[in-house]
N, C-alpha and C. Protein backbone atom coordinates (compact mmCIF):
# COMPACT_ATOMS: atom_id res chain seq x y z
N UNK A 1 23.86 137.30 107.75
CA UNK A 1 24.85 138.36 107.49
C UNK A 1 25.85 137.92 106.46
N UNK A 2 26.45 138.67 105.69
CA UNK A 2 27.26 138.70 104.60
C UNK A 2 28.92 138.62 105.38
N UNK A 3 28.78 138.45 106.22
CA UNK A 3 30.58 138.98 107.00
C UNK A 3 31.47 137.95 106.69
N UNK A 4 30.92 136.45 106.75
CA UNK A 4 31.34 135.51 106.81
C UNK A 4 31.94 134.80 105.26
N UNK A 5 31.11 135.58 104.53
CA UNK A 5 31.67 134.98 103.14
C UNK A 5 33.15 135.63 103.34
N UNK A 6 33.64 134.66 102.08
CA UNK A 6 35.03 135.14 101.53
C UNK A 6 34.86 136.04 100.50
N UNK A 7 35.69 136.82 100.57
CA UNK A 7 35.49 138.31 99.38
C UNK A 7 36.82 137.92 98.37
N UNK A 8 36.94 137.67 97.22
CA UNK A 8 38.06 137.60 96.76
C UNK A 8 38.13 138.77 95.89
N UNK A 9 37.74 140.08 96.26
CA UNK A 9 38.22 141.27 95.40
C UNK A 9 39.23 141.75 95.92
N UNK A 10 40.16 141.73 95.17
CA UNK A 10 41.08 142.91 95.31
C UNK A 10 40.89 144.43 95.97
N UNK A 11 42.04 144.74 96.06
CA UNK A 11 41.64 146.89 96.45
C UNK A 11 41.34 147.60 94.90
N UNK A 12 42.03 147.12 93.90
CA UNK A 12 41.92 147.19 92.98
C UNK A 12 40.79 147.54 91.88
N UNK A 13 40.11 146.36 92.65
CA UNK A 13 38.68 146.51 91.46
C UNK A 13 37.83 147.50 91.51
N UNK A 14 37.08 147.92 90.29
CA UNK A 14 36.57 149.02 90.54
C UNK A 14 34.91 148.67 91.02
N UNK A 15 34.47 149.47 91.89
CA UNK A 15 33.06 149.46 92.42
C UNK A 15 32.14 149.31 91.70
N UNK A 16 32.43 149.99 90.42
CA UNK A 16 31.09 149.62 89.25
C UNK A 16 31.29 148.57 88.38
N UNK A 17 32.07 147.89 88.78
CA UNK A 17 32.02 146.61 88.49
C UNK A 17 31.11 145.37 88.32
N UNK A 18 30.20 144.83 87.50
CA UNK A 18 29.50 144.14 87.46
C UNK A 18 29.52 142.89 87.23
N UNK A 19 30.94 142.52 87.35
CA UNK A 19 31.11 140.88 87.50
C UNK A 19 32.11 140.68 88.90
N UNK A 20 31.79 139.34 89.46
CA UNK A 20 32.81 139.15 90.35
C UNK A 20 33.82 137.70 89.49
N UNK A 21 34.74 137.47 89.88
CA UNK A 21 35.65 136.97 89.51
C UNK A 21 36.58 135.96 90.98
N UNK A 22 36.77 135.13 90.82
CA UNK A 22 37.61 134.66 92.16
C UNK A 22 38.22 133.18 90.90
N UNK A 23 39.62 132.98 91.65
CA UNK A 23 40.41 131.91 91.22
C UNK A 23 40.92 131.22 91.99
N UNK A 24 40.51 129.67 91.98
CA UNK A 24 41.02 129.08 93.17
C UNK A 24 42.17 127.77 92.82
N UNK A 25 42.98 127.62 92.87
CA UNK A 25 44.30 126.82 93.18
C UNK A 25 43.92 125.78 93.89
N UNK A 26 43.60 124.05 93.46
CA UNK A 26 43.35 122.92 94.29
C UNK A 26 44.69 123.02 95.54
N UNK A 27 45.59 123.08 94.63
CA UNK A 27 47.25 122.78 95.76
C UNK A 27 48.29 123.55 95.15
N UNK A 28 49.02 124.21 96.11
CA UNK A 28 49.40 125.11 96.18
C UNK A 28 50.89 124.61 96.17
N UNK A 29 51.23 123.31 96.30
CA UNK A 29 52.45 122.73 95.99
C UNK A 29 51.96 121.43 95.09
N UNK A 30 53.08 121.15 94.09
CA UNK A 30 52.55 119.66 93.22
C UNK A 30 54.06 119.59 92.87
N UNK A 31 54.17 118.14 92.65
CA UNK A 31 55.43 117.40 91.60
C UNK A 31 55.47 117.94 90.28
N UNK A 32 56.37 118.30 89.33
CA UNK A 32 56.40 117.85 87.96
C UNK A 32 55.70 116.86 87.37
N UNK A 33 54.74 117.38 86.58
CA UNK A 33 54.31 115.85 85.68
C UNK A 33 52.84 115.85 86.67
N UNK A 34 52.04 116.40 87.52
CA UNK A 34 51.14 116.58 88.06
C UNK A 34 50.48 117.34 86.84
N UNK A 35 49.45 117.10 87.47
CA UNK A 35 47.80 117.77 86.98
C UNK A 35 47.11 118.43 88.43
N UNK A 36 47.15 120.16 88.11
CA UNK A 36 46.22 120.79 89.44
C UNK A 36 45.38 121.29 88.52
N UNK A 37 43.90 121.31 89.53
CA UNK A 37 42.91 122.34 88.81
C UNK A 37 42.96 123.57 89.34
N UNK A 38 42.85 124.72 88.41
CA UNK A 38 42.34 125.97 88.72
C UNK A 38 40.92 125.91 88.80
N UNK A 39 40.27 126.68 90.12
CA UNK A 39 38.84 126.75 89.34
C UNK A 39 38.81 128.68 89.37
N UNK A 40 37.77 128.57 88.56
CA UNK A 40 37.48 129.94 88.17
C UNK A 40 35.97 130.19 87.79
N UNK A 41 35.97 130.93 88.84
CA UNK A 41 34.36 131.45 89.18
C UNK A 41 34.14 132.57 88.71
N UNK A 42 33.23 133.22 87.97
CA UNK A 42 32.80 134.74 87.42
C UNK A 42 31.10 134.74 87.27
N UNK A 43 30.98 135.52 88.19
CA UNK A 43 29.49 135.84 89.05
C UNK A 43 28.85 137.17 88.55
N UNK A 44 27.73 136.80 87.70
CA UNK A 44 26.87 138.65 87.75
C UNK A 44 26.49 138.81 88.62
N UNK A 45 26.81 140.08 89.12
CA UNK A 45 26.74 140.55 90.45
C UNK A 45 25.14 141.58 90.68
N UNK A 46 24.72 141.43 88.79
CA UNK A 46 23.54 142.57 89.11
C UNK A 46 22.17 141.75 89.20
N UNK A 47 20.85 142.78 88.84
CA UNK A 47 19.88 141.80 88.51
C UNK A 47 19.43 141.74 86.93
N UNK A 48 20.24 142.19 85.91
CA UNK A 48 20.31 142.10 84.49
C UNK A 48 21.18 141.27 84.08
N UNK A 49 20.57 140.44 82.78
CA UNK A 49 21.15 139.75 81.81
C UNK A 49 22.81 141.09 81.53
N UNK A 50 23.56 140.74 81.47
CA UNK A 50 25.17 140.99 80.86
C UNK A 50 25.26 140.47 79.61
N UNK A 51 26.51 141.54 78.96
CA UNK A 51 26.32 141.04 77.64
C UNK A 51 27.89 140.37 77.57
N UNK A 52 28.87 140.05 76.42
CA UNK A 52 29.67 139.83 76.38
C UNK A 52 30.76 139.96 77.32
N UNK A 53 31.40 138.87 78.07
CA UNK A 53 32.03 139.31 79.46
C UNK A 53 33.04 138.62 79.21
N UNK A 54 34.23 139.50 79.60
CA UNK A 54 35.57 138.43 79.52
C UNK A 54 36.37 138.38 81.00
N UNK A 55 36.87 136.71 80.96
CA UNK A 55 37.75 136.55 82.08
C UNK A 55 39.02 136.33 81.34
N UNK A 56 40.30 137.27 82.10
CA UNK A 56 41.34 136.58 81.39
C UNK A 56 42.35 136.27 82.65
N UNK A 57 42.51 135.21 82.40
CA UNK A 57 42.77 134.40 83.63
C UNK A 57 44.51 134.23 83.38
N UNK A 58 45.17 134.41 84.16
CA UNK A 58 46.84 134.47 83.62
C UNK A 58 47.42 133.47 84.76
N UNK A 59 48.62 132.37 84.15
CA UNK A 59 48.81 131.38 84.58
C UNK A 59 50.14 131.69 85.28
N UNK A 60 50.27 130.55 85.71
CA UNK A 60 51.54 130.90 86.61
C UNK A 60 52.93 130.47 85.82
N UNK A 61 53.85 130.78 85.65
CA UNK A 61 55.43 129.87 84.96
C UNK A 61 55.45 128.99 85.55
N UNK A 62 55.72 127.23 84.76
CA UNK A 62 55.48 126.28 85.25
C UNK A 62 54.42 125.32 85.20
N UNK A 63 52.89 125.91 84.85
CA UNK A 63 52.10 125.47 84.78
C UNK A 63 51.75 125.73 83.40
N UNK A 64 51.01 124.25 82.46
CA UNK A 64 50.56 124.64 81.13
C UNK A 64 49.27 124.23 81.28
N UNK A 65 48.65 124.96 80.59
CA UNK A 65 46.82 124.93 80.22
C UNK A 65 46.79 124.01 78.69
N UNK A 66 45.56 123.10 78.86
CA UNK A 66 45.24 122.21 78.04
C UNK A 66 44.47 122.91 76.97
N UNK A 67 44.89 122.63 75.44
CA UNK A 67 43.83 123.36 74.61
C UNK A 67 42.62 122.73 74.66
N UNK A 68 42.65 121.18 74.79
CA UNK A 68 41.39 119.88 74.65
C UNK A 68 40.37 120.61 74.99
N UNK A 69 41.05 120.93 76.68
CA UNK A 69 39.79 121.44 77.97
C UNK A 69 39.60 122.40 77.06
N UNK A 70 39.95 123.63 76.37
CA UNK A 70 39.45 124.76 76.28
C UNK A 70 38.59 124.71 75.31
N UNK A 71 39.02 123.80 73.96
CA UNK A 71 38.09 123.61 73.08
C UNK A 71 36.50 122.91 73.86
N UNK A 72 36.68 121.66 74.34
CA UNK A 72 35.59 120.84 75.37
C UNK A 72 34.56 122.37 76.57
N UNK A 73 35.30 123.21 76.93
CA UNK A 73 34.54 124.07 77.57
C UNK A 73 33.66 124.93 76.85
N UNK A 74 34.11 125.29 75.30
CA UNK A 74 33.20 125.63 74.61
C UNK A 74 32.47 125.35 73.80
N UNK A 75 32.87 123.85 73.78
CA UNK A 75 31.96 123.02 73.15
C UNK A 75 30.61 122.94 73.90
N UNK A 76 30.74 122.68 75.43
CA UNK A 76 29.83 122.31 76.27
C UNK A 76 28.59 124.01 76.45
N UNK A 77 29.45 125.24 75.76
CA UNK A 77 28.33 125.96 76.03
C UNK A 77 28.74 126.75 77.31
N UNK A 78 29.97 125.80 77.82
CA UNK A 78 30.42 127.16 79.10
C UNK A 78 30.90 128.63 78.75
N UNK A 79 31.87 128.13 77.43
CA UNK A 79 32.24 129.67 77.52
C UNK A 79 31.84 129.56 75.65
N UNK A 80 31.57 130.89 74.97
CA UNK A 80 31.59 131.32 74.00
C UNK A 80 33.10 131.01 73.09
N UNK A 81 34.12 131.61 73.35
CA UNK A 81 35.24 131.38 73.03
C UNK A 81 36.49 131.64 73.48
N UNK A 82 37.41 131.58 73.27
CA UNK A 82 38.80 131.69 74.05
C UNK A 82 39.86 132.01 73.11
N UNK A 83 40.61 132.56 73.42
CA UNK A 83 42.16 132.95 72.94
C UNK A 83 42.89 132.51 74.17
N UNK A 84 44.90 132.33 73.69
CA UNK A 84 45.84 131.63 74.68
C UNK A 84 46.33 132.63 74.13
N UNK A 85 47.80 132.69 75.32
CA UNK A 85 48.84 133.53 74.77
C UNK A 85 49.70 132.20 75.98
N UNK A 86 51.20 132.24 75.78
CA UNK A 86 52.20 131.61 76.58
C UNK A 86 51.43 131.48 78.10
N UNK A 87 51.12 132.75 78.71
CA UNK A 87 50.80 132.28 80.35
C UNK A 87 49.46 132.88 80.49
N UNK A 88 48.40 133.07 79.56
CA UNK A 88 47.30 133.77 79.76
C UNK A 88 46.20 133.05 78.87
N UNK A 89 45.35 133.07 79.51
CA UNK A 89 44.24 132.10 79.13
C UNK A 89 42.88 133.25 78.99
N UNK A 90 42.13 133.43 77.86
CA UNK A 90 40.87 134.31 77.73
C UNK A 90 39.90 133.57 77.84
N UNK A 91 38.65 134.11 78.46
CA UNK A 91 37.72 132.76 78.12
C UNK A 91 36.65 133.98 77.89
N UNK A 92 35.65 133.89 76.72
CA UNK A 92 34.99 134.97 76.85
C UNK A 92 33.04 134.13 76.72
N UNK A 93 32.29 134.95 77.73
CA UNK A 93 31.05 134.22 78.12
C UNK A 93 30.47 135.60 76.98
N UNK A 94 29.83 134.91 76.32
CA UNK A 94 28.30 135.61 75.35
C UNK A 94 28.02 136.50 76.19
N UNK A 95 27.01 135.89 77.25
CA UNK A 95 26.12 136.82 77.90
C UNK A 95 26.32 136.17 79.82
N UNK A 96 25.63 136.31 80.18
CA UNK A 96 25.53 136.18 82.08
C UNK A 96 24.18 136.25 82.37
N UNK A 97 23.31 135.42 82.49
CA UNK A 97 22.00 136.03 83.26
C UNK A 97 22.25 136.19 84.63
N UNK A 98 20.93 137.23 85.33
CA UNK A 98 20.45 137.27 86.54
C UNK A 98 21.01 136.29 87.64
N UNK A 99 22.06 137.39 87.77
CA UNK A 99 22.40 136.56 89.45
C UNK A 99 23.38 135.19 89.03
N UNK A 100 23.54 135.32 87.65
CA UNK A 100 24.56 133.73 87.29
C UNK A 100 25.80 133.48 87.77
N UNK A 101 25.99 132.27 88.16
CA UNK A 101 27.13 132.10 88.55
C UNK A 101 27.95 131.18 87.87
N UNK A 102 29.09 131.40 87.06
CA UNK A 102 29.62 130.11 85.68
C UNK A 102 30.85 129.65 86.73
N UNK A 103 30.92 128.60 87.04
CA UNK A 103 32.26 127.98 87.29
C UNK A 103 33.04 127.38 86.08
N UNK A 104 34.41 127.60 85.88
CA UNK A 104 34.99 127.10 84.61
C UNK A 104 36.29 126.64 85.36
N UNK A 105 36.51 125.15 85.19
CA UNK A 105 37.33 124.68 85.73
C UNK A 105 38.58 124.31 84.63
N UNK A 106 40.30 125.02 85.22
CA UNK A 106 40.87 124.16 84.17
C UNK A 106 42.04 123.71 84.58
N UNK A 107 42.15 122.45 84.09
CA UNK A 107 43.56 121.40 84.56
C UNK A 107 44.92 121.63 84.23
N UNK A 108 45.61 122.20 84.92
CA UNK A 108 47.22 122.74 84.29
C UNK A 108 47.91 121.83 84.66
N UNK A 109 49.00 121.70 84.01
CA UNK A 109 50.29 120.67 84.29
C UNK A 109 51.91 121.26 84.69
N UNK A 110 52.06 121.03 85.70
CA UNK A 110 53.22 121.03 86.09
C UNK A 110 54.34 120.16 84.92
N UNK A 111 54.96 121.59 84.40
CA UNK A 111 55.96 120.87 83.85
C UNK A 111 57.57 121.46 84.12
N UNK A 112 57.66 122.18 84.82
CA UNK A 112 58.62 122.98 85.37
C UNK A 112 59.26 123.24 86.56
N UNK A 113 60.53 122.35 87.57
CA UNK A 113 60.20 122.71 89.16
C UNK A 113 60.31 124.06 89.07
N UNK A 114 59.98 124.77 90.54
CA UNK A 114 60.29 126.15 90.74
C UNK A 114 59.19 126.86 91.46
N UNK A 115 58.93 127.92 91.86
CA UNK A 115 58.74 128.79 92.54
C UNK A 115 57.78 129.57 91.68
N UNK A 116 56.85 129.80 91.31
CA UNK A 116 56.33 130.58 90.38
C UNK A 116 55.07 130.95 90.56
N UNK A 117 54.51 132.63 90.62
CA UNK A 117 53.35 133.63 90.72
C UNK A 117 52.98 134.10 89.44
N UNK A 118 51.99 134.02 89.24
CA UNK A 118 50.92 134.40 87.94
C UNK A 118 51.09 135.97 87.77
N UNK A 119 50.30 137.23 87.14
CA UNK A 119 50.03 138.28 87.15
C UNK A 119 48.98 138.43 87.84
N UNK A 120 48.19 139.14 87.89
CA UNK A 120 46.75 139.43 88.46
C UNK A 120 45.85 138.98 87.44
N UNK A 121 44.81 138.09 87.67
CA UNK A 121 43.79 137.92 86.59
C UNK A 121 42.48 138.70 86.74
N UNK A 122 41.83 138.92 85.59
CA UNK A 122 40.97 139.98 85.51
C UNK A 122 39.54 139.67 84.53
N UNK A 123 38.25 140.33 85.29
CA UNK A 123 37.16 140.10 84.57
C UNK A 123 36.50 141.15 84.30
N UNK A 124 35.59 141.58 82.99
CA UNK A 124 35.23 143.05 82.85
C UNK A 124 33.98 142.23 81.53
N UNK A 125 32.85 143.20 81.21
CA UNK A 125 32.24 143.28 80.32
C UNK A 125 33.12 143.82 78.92
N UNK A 126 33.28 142.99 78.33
CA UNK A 126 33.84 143.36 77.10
C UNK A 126 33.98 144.58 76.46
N UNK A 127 32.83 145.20 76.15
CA UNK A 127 32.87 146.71 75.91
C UNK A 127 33.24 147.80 76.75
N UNK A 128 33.05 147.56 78.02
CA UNK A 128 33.23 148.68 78.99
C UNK A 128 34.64 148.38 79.98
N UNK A 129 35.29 148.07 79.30
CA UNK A 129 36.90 147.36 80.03
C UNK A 129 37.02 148.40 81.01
N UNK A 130 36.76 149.49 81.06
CA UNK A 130 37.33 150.04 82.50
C UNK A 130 36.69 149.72 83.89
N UNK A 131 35.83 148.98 83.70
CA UNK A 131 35.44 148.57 85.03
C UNK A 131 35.48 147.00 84.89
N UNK A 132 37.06 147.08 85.79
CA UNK A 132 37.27 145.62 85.97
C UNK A 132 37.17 144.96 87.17
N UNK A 133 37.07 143.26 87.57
CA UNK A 133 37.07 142.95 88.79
C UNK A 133 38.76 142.49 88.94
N UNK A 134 39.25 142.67 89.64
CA UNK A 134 40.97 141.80 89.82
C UNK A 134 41.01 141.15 90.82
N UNK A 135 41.82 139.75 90.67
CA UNK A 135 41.95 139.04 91.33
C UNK A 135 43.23 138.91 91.62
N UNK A 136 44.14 138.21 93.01
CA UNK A 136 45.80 138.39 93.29
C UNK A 136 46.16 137.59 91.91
N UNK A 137 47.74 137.33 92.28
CA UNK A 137 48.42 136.52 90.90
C UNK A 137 48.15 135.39 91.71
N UNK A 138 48.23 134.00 91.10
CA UNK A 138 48.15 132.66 91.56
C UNK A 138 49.29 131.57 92.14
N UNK A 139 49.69 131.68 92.88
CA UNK A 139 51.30 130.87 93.85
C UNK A 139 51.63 129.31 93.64
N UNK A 140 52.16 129.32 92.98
CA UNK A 140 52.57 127.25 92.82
C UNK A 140 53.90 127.35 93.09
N UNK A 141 54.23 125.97 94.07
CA UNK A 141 55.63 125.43 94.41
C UNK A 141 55.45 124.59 93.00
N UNK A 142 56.53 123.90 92.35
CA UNK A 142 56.52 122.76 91.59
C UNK A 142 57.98 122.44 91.95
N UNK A 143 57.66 120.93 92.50
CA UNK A 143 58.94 119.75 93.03
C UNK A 143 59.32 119.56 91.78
N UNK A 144 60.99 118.87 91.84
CA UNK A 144 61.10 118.42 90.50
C UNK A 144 60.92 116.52 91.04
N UNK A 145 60.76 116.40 89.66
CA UNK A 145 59.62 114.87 89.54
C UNK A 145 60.97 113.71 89.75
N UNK A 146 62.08 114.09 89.49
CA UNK A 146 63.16 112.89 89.71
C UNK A 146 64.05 113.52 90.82
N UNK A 147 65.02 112.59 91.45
CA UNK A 147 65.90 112.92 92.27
C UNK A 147 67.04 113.88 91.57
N UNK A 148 67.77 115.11 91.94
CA UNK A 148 68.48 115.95 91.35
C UNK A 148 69.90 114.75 91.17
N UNK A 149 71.02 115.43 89.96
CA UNK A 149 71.80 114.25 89.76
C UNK A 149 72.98 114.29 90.50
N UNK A 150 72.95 115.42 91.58
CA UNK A 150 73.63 115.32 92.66
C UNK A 150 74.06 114.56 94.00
N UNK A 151 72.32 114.22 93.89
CA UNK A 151 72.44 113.06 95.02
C UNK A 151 72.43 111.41 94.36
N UNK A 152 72.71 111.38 92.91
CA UNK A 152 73.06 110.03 92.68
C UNK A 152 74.47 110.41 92.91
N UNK A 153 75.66 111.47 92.61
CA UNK A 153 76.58 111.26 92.62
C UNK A 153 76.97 110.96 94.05
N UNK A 154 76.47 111.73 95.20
CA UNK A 154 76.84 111.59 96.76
C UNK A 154 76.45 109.97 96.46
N UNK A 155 75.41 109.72 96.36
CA UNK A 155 75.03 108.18 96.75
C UNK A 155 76.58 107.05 95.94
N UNK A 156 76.81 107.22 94.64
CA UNK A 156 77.99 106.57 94.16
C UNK A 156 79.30 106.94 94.99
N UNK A 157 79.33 108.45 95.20
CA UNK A 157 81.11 108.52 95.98
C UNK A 157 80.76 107.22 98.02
N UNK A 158 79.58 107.81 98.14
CA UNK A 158 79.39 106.21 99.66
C UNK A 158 79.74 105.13 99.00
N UNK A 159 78.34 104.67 98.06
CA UNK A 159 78.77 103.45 97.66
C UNK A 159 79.86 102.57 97.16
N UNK A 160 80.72 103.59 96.28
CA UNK A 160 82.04 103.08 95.77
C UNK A 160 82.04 102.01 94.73
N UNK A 161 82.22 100.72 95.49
CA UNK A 161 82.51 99.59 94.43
C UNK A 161 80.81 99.22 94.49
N UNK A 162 79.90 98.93 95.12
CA UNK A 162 78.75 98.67 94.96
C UNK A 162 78.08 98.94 93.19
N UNK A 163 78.00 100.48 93.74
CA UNK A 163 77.28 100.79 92.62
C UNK A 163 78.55 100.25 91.40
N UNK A 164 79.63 101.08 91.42
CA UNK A 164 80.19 100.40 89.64
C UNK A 164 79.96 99.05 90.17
N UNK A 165 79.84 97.70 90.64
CA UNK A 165 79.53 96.61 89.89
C UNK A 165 78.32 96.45 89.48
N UNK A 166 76.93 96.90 90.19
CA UNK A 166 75.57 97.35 89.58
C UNK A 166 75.42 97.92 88.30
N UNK A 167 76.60 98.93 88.20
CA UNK A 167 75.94 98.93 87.02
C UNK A 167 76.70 98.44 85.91
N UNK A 168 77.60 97.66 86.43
CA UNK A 168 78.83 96.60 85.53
C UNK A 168 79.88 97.26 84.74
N UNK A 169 79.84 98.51 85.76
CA UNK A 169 80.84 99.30 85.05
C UNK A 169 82.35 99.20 86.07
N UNK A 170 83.36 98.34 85.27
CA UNK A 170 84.72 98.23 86.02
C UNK A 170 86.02 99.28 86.09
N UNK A 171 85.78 100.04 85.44
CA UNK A 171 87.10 101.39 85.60
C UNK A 171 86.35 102.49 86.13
N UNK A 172 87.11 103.51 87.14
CA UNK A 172 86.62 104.54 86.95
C UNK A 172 86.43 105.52 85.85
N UNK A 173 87.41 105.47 85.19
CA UNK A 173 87.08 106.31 84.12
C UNK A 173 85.75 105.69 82.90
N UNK A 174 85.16 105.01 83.07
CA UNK A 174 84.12 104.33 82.71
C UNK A 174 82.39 105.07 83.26
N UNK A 175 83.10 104.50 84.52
CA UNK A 175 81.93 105.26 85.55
C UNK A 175 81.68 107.01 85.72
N UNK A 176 82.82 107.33 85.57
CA UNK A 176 82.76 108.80 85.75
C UNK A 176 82.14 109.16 83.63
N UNK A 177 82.11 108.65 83.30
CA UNK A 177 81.54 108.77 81.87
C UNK A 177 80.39 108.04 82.20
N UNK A 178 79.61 107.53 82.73
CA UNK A 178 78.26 107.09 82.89
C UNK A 178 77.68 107.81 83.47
N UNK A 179 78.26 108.36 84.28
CA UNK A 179 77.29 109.58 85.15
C UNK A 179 77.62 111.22 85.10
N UNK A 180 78.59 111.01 84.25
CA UNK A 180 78.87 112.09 83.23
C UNK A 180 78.99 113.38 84.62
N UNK A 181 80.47 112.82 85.26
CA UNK A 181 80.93 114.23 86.21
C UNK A 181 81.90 113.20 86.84
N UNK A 182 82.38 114.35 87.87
CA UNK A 182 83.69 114.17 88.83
C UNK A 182 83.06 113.47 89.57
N UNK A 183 83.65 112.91 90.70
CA UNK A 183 82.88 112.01 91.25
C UNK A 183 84.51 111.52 92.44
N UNK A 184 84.23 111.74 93.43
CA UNK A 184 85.29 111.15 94.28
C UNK A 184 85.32 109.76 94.18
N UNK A 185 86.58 108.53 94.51
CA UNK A 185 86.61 107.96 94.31
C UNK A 185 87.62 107.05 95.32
N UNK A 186 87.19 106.18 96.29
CA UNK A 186 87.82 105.32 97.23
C UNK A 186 89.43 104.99 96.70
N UNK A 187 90.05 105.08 97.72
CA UNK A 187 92.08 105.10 97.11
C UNK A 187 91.66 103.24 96.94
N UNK A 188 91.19 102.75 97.64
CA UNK A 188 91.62 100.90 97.09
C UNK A 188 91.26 100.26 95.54
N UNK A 189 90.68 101.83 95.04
CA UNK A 189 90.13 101.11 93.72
C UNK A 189 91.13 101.98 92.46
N UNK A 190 91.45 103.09 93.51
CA UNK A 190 92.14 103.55 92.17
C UNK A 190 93.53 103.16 91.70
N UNK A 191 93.80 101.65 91.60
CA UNK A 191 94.48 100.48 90.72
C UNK A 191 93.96 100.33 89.20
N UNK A 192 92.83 100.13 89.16
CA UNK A 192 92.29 99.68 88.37
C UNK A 192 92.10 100.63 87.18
């Protein structure tokens, strides 16, 4: 029985649709400065060769797509060719045989913390764009990759004299210019 698969169509897509499309997210949270893969699957769904088929796969804010990979994917014969725009990635397949199934995998980089959802990505035979398959938008947490510079300042107003002799800085007004902000400051030091 068919029940058990996962369906990744949308309500969206239209029935005469002859490609399927699904996009999958390794991790759904990453650091800054990470590498996640998208994978991206686009399936002829009939029993005919397809002719020119495009996936345009739209990225999330936060995440950047590699040109290398994109050039290397069509080098290898996966995809025909590709266009970028800022958060949208095209990848367009020649043709599809019988029952084919192309996986096209691609490595984005977290370079942004934040919270950030893609558009809906979408696959259709090139000529006949009104019958498309849609897929949801794509969900990434991105951590930021260093400690915020808030909690060095909490950590200096505890520490006090520690840190300024670490970092061999002897006035406050020294220190508060090294870490470039206000910064509370213990009454036994403010002599100096």
């Amino acid at each position: 029985g068919g029940s058990s698969r996962m369906l990744t169509i949308s309500a969206v897509s239209c029935p005469d649709t002859k490609v399927n499309l699904s996009t999958a997210l390794a991790r759904n949270v990453v650091k800054q400065g990470d590498s996640v893969r998208l994978d991206v699957t686009l399936t002829n769904k009939t029993d005919q060769g397809l002719p020119m088929t495009l996936a345009r796969i739209e990225i999330p804010g936060g995440l950047q797509f590699q040109t290398w990979q994109l050039k290397e994917l069509r080098e290898k014969g996966l995809i025909g060719f590709y266009e970028t725009r800022p958060r949208q990635v095209n990848l367009y397949l020649r043709q599809l045989q019988p029952k084919q199934e192309v996986k096209l995998p691609l490595d984005l980089i977290a370079t942004v913390p934040g919270e950030f959802t893609s558009q809906a990505s979408t696959a259709y035979l090139y000529y006949t764009s009104e019958h498309k398959a849609w897929v949801p938008g794509t969900k990434i947490t991105i951590g930021s990759a260093r400690r915020s510079s808030q909690s060095i300042e909490y950590g200096v107003s505890l520490l006090g004299v520690t840190t300024a002799v670490s970092l061999g800085v002897k006035t406050r007004d020294s220190l508060k210019m090294a870490l470039n902000g206000p910064l509370y400051w213990p009454e036994f030091l403010s002599t100096t």
